[in-house]
ModelCIF file with pLDDT and N, C-alpha, C, O atoms, coordinates in Angstrom:
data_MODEL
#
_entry.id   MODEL 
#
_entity.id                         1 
_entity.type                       polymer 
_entity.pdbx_number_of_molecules   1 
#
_entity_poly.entity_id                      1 
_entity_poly.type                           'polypeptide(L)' 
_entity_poly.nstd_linkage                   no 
_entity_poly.nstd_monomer                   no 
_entity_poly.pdbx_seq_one_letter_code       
;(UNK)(UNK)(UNK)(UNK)(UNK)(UNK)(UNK)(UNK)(UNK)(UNK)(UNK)(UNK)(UNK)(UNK)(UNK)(UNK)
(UNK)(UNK)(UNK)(UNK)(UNK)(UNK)(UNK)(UNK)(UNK)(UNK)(UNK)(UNK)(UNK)(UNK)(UNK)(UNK)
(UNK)(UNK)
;
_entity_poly.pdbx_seq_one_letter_code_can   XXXXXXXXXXXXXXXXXXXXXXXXXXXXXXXXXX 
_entity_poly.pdbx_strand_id                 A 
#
loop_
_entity_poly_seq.entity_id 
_entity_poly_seq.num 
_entity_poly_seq.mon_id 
_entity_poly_seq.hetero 
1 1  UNK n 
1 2  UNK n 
1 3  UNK n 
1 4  UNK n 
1 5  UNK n 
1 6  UNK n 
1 7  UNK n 
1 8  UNK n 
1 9  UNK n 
1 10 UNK n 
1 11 UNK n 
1 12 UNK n 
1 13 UNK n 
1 14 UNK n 
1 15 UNK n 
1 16 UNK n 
1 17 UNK n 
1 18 UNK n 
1 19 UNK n 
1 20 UNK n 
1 21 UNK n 
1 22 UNK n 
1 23 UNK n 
1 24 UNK n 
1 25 UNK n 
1 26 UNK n 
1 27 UNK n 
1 28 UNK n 
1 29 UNK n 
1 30 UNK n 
1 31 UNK n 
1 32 UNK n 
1 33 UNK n 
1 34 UNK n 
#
_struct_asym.id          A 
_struct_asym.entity_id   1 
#
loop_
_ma_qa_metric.id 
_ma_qa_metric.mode 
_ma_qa_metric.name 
_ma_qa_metric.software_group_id 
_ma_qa_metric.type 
1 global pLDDT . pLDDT 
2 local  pLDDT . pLDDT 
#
_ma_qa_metric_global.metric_id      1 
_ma_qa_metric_global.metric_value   95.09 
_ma_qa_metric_global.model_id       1 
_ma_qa_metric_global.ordinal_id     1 
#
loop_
_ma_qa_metric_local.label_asym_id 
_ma_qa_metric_local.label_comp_id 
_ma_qa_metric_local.label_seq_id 
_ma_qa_metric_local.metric_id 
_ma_qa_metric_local.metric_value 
_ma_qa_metric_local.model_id 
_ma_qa_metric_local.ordinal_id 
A UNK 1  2 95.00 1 1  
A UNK 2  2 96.00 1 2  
A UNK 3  2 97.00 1 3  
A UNK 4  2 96.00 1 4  
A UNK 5  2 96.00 1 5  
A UNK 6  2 95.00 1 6  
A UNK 7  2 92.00 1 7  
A UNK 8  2 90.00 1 8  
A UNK 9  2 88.00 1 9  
A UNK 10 2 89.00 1 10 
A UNK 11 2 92.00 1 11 
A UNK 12 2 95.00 1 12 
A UNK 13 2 96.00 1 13 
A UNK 14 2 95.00 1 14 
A UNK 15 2 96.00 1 15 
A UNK 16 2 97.00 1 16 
A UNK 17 2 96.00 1 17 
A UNK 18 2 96.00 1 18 
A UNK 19 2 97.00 1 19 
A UNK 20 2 97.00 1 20 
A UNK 21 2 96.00 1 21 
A UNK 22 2 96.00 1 22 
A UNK 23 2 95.00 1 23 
A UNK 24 2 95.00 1 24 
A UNK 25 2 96.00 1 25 
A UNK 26 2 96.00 1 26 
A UNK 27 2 97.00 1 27 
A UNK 28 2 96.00 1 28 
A UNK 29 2 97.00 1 29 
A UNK 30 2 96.00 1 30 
A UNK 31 2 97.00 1 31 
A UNK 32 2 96.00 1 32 
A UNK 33 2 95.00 1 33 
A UNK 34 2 94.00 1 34 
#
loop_
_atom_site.group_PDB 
_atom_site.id 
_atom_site.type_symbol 
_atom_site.label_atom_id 
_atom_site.label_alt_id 
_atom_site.label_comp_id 
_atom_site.label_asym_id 
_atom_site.label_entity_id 
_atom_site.label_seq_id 
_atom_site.pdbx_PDB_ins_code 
_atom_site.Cartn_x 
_atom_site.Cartn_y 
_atom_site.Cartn_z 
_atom_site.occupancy 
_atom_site.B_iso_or_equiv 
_atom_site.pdbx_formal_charge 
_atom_site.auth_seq_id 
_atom_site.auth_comp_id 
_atom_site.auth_asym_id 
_atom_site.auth_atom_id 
_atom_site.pdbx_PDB_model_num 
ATOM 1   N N  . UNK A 1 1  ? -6.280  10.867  -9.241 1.00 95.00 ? 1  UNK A N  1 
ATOM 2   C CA . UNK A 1 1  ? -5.597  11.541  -8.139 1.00 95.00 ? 1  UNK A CA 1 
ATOM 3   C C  . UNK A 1 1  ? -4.099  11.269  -8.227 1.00 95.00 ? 1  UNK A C  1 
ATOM 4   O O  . UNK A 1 1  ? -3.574  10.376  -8.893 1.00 95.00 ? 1  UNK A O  1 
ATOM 5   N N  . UNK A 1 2  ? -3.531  12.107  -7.511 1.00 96.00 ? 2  UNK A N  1 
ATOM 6   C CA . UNK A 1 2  ? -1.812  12.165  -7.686 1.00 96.00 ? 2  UNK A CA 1 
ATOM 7   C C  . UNK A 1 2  ? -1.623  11.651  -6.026 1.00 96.00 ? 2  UNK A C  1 
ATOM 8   O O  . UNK A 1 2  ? -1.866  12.565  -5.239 1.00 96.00 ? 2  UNK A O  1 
ATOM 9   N N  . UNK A 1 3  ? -1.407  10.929  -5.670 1.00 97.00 ? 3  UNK A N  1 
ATOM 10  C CA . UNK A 1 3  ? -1.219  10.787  -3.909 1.00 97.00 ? 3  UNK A CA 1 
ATOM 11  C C  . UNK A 1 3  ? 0.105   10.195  -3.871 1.00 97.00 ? 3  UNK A C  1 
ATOM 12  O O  . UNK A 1 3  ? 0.531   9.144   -4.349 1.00 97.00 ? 3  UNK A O  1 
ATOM 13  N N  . UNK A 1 4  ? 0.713   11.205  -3.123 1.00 96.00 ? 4  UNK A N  1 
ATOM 14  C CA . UNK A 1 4  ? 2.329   11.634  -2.465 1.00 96.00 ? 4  UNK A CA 1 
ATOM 15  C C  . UNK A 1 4  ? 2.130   10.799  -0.777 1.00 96.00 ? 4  UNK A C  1 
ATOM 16  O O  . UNK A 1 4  ? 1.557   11.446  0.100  1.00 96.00 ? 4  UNK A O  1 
ATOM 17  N N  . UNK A 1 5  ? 2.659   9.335   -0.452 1.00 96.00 ? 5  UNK A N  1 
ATOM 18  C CA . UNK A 1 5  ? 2.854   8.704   0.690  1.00 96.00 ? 5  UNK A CA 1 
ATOM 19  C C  . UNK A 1 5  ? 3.909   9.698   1.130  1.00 96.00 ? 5  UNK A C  1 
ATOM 20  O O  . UNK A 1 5  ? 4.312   10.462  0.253  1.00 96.00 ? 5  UNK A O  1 
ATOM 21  N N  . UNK A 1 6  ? 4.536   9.838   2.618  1.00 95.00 ? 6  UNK A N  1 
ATOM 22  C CA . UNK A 1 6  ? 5.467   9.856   3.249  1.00 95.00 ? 6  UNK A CA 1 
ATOM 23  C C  . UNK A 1 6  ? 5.388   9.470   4.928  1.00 95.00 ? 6  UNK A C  1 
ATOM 24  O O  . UNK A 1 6  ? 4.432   9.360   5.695  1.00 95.00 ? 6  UNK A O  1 
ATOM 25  N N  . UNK A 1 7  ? 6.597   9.349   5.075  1.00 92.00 ? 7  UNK A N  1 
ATOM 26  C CA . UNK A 1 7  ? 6.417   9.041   6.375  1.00 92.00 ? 7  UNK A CA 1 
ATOM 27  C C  . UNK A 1 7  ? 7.750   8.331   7.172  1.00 92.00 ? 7  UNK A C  1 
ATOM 28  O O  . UNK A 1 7  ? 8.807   8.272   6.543  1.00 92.00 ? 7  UNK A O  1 
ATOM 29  N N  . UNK A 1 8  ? 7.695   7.830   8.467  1.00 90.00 ? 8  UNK A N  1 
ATOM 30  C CA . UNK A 1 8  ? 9.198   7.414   8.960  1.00 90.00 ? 8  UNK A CA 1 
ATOM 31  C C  . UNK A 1 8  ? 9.540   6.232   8.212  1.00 90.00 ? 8  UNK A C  1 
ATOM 32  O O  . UNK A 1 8  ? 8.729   5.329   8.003  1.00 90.00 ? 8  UNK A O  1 
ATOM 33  N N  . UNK A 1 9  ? 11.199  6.226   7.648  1.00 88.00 ? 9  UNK A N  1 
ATOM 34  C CA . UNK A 1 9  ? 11.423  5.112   6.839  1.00 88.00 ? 9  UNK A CA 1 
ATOM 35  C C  . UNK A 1 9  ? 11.139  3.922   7.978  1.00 88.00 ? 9  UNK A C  1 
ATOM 36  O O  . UNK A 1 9  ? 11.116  4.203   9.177  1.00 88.00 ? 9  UNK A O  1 
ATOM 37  N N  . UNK A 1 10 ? 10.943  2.690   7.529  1.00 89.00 ? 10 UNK A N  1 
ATOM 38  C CA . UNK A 1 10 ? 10.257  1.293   8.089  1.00 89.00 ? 10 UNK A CA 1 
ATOM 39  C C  . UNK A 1 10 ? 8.518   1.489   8.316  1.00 89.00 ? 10 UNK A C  1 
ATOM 40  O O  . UNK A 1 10 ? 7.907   0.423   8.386  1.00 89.00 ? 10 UNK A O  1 
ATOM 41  N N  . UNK A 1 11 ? 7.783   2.617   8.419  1.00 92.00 ? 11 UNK A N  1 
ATOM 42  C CA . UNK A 1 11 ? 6.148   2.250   8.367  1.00 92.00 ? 11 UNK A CA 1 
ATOM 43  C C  . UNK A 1 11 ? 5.513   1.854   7.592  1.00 92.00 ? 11 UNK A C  1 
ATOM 44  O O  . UNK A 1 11 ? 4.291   1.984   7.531  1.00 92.00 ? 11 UNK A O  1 
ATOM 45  N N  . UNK A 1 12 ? 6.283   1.230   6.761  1.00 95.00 ? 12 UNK A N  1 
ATOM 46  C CA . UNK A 1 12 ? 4.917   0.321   5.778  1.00 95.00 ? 12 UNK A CA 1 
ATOM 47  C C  . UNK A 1 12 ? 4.436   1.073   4.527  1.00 95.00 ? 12 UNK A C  1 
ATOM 48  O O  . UNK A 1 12 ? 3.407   0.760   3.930  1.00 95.00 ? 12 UNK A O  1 
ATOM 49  N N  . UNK A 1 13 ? 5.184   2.011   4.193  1.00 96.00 ? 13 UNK A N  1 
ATOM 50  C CA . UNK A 1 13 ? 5.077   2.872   3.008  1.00 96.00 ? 13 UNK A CA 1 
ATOM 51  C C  . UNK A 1 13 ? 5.321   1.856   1.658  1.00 96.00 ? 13 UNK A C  1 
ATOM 52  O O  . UNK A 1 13 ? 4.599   1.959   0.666  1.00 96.00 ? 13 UNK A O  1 
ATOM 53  N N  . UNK A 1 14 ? 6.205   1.063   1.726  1.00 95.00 ? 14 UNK A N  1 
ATOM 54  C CA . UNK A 1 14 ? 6.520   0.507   0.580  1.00 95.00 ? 14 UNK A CA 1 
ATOM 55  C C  . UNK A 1 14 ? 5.531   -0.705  0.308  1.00 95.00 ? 14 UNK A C  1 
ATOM 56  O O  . UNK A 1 14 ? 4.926   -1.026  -0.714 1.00 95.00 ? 14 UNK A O  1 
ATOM 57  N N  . UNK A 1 15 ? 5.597   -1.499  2.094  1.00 96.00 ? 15 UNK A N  1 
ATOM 58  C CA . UNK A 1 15 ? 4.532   -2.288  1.747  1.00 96.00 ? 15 UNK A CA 1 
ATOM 59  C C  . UNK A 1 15 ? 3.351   -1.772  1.719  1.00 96.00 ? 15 UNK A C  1 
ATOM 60  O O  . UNK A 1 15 ? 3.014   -2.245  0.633  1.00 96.00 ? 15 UNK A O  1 
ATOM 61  N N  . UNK A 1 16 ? 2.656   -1.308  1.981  1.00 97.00 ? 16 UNK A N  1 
ATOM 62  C CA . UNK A 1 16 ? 1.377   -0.117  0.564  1.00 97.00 ? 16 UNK A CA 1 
ATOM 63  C C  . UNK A 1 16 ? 1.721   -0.588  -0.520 1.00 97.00 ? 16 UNK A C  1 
ATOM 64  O O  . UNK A 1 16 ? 0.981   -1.363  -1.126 1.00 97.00 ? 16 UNK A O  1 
ATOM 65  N N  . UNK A 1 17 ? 2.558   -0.328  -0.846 1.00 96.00 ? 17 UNK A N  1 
ATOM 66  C CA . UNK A 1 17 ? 2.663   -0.019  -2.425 1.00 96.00 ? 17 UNK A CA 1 
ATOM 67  C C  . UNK A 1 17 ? 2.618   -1.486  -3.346 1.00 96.00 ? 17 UNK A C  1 
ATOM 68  O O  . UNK A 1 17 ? 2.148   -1.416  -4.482 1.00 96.00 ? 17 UNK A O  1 
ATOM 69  N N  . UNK A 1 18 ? 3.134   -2.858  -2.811 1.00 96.00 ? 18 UNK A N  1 
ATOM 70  C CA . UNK A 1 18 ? 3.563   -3.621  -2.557 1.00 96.00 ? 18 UNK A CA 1 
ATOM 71  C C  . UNK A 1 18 ? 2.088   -4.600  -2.639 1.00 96.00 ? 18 UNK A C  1 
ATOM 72  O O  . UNK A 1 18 ? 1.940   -5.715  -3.140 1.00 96.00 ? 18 UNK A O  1 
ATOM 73  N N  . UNK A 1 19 ? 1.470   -4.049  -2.207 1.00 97.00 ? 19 UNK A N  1 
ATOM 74  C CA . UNK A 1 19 ? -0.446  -4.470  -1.954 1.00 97.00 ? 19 UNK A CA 1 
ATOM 75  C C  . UNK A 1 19 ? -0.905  -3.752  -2.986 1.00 97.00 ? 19 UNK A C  1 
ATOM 76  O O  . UNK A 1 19 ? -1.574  -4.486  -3.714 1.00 97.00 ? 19 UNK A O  1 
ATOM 77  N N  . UNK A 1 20 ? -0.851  -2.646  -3.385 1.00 97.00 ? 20 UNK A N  1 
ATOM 78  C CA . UNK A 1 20 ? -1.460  -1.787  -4.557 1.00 97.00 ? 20 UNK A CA 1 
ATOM 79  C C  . UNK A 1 20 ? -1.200  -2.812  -5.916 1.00 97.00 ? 20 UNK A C  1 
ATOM 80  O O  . UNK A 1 20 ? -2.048  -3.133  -6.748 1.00 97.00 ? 20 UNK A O  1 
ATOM 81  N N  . UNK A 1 21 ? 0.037   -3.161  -5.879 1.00 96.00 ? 21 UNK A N  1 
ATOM 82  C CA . UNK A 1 21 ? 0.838   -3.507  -7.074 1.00 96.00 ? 21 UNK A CA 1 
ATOM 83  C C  . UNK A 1 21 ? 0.352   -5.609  -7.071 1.00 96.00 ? 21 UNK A C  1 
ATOM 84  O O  . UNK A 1 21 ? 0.686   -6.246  -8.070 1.00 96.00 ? 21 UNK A O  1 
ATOM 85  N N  . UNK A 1 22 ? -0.273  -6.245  -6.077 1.00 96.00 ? 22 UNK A N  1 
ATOM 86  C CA . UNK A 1 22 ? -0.372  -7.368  -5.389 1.00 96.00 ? 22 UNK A CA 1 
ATOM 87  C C  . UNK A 1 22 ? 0.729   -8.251  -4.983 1.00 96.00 ? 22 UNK A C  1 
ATOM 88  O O  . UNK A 1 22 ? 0.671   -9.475  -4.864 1.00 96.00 ? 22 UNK A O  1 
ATOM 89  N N  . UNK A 1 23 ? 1.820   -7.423  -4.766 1.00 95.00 ? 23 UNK A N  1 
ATOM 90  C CA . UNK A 1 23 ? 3.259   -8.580  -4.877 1.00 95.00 ? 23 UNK A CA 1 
ATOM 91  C C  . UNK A 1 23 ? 2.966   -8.925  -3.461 1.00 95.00 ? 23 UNK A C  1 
ATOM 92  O O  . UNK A 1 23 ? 3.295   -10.069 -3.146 1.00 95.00 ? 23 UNK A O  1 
ATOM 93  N N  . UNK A 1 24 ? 2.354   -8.099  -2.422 1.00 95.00 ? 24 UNK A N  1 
ATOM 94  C CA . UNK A 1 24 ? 1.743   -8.694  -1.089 1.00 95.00 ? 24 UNK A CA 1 
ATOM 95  C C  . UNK A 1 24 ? 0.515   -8.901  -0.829 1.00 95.00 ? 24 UNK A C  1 
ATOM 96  O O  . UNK A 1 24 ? -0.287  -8.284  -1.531 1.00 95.00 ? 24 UNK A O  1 
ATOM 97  N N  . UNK A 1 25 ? 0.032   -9.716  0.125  1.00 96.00 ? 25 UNK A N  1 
ATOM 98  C CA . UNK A 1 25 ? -1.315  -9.712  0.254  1.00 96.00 ? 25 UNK A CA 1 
ATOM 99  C C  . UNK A 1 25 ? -1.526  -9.472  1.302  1.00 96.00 ? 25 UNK A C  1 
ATOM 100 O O  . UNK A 1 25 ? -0.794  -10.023 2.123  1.00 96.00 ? 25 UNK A O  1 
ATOM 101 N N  . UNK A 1 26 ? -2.690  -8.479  1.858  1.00 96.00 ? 26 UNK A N  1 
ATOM 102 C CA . UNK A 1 26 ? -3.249  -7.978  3.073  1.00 96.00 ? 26 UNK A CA 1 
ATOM 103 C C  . UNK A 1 26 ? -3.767  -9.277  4.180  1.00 96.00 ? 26 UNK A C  1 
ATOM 104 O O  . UNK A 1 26 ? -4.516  -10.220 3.921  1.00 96.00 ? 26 UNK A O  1 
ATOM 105 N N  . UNK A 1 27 ? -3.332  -9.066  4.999  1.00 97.00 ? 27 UNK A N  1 
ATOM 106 C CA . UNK A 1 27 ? -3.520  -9.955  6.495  1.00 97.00 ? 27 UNK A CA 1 
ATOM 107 C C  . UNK A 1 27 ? -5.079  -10.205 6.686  1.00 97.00 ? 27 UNK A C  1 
ATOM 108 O O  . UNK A 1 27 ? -5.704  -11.227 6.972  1.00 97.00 ? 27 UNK A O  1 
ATOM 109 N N  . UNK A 1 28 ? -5.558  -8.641  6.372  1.00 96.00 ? 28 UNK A N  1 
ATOM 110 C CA . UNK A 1 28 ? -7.081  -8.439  6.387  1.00 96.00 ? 28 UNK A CA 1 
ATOM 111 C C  . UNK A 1 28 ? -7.460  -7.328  5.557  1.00 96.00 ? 28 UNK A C  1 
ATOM 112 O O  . UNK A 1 28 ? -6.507  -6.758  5.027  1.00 96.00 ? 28 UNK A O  1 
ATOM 113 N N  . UNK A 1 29 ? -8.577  -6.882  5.311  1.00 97.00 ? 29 UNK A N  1 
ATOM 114 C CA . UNK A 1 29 ? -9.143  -6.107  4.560  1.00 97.00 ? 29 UNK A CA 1 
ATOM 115 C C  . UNK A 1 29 ? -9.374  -6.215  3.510  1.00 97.00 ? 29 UNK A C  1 
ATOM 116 O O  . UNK A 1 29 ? -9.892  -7.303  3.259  1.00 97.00 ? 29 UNK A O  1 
ATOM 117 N N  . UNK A 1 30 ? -9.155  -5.160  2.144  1.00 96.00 ? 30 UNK A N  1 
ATOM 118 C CA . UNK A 1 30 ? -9.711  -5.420  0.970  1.00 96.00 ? 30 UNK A CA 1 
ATOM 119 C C  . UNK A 1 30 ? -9.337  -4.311  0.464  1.00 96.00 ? 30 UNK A C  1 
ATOM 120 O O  . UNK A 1 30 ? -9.556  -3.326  1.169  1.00 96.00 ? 30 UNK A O  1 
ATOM 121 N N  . UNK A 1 31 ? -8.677  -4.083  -0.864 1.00 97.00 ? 31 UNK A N  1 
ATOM 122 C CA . UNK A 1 31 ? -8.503  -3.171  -2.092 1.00 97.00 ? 31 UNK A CA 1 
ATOM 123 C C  . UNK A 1 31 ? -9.417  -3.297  -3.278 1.00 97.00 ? 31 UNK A C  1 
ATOM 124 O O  . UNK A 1 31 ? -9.231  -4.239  -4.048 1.00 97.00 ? 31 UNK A O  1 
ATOM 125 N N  . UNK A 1 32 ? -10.332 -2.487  -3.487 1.00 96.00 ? 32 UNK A N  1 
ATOM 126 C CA . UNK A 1 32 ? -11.330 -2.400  -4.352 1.00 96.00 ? 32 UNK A CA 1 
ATOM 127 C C  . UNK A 1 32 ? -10.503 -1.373  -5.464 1.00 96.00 ? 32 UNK A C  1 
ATOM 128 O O  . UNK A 1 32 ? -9.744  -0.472  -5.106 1.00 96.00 ? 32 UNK A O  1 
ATOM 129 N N  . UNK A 1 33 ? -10.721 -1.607  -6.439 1.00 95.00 ? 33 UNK A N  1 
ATOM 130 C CA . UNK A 1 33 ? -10.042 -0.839  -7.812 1.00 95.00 ? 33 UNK A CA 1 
ATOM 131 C C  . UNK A 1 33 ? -11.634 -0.668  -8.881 1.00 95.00 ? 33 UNK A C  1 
ATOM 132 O O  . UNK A 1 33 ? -12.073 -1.595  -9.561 1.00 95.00 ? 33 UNK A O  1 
ATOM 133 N N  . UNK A 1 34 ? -12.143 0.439   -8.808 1.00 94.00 ? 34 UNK A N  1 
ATOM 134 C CA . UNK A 1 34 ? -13.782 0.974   -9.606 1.00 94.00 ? 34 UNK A CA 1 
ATOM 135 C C  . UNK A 1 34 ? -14.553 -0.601  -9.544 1.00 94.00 ? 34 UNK A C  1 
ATOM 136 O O  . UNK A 1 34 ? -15.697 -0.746  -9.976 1.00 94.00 ? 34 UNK A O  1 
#
C-alpha cells in the first residue's frame, strides 16, 4: 500500500512515523509488521 498521512501540523503525524520507524515507543498498544 502507498498511505498518504495528513493532517493539522502538531497531531502526531510525525510521531506515527517515528513508531513505524521505532525511534519512539507506544505508551500502549502494538505494531505488528506480517
Amino acid at each position: 500500500a502507498f498511505c498518504a498521512i495528513v493532517g493539522a501540523s502538531g497531531c502526531g503525524k510525525t510521531t506515527f512515523l517515528r513508531m513505524l520507524l521505532s525511534e519512539e515507543v507506544p505508551t500502549r498498544g502494538e505494531i505488528l509488521v506480517d
